[in-house]
N, C-alpha and C. Protein backbone atom coordinates (compact mmCIF):
# COMPACT_ATOMS: atom_id res chain seq x y z
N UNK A 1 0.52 -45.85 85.01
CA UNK A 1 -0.76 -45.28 84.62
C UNK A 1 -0.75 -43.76 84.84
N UNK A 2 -0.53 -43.36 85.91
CA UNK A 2 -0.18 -42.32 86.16
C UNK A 2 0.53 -41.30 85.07
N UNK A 3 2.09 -41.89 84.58
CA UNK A 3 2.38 -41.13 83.92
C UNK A 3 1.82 -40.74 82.47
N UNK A 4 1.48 -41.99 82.33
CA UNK A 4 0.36 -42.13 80.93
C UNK A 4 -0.69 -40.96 80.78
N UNK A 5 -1.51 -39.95 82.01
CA UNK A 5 -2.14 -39.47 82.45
C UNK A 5 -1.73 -37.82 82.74
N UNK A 6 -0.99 -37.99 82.98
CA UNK A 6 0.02 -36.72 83.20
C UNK A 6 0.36 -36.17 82.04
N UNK A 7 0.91 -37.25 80.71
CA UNK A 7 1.38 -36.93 79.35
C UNK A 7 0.11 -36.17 78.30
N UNK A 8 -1.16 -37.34 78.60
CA UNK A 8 -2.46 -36.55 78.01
C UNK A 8 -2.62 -35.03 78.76
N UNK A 9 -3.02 -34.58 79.99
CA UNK A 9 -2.83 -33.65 80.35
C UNK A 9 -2.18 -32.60 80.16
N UNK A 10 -0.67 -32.89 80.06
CA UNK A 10 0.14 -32.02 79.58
C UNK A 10 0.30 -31.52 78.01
N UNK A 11 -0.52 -32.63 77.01
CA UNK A 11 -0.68 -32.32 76.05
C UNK A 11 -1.85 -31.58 75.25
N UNK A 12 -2.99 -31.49 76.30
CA UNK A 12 -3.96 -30.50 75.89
C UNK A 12 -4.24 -29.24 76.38
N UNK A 13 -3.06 -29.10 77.92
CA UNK A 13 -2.80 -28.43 78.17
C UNK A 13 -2.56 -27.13 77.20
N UNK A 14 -1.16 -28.15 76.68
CA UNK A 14 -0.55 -26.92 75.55
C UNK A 14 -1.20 -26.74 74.45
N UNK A 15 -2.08 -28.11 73.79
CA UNK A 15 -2.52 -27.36 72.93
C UNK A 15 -3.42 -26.38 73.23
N UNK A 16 -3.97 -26.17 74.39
CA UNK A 16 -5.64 -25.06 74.30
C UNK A 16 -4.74 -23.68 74.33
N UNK A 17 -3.04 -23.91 75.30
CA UNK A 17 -2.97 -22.67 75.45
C UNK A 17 -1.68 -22.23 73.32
N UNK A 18 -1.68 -22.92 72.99
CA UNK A 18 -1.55 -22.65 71.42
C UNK A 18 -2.55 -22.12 70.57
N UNK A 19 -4.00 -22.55 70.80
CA UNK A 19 -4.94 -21.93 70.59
C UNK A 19 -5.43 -20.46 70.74
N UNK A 20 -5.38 -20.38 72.09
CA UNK A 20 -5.61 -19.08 72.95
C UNK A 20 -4.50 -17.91 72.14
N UNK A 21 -3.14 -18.41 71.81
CA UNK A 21 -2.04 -17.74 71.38
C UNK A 21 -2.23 -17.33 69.94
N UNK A 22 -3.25 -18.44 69.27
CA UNK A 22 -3.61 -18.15 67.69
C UNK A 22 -5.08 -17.57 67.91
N UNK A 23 -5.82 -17.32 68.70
CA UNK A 23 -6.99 -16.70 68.83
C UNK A 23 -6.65 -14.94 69.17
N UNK A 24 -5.17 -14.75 69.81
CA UNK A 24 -4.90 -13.51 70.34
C UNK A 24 -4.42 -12.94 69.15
N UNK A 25 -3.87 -13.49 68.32
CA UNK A 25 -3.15 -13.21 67.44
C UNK A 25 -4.06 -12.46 65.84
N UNK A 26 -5.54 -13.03 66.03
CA UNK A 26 -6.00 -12.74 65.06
C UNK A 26 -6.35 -11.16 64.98
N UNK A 27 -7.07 -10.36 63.85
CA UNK A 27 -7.44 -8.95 63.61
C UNK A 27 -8.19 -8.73 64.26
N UNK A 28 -9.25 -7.00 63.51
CA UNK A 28 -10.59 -7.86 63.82
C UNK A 28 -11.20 -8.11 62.59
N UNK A 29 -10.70 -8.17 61.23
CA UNK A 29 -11.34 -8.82 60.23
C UNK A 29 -11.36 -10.33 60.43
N UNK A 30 -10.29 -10.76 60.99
CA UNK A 30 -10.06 -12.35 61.09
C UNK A 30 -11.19 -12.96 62.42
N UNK A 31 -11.07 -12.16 63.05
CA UNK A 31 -12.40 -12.45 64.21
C UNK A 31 -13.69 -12.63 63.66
N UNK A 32 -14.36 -11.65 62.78
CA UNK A 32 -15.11 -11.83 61.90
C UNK A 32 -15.58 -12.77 61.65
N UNK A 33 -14.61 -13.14 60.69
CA UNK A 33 -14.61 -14.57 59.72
C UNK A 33 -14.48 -15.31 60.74
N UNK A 34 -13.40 -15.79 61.59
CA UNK A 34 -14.28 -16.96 62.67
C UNK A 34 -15.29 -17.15 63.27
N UNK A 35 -16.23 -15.55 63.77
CA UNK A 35 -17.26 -15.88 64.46
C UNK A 35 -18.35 -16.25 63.41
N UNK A 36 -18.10 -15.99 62.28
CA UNK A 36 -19.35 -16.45 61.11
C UNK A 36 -19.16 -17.83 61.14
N UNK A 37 -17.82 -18.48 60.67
CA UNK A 37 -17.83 -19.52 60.45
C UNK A 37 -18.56 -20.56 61.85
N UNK A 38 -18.28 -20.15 62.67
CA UNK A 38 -18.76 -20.84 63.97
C UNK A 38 -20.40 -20.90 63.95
N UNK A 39 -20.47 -19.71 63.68
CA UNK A 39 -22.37 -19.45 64.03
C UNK A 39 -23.29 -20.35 62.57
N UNK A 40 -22.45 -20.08 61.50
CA UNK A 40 -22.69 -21.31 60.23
C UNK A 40 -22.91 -22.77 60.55
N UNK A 41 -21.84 -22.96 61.67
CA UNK A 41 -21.37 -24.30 62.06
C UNK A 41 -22.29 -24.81 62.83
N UNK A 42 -22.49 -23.84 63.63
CA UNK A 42 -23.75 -24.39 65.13
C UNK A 42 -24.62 -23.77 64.24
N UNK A 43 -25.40 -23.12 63.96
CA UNK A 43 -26.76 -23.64 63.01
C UNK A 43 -27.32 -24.80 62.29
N UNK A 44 -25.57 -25.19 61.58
CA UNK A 44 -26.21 -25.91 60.61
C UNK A 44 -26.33 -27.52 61.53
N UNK A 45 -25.50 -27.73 62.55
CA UNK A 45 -25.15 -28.69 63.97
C UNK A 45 -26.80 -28.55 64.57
N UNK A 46 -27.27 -27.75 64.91
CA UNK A 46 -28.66 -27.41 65.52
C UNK A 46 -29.73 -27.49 64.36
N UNK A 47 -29.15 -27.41 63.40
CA UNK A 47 -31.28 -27.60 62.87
C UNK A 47 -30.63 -28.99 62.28
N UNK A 48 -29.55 -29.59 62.14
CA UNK A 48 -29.58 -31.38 61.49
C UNK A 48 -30.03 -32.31 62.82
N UNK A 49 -29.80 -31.41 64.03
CA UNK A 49 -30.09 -32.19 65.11
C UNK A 49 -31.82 -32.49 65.22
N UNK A 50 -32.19 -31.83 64.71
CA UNK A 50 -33.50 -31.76 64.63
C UNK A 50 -34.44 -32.87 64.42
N UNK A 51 -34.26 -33.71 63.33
CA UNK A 51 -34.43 -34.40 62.72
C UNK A 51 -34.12 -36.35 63.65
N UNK A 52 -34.97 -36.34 64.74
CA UNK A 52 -34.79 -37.05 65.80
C UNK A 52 -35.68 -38.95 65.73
N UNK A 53 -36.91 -37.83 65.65
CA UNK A 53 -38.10 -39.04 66.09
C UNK A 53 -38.60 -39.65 64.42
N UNK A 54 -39.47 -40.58 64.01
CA UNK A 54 -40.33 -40.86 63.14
C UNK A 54 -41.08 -39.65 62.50
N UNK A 55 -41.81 -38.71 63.93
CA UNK A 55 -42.75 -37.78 63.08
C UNK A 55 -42.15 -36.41 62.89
């Protein structure tokens, strides 16, 4: 079990720090365009959430 545990770990490990390596890597036009796309994303995530109760 253990090692089973160790393998997940070690595998999101690397991916966040692959991430971090493609986040360093970008411009700042490319920053841009990700932070729009994100703020698009959580808007459109936040006002569908909305839509909860009956009234």
């Amino acid at each position: 079990m253990q090692d089973w545990q160790d393998y997940i770990t070690g595998f999101f490990a690397g991916k966040a720090g692959d991430l971090w390596v493609w986040f360093d890597s970008l411009s700042r036009q490319e920053w841009l365009i990700v932070m729009a796309a994100c703020c698009a994303f959580g808007f459109l995530f936040l006002k569908s959430g909305g839509h909860r109760g009956p009234c």
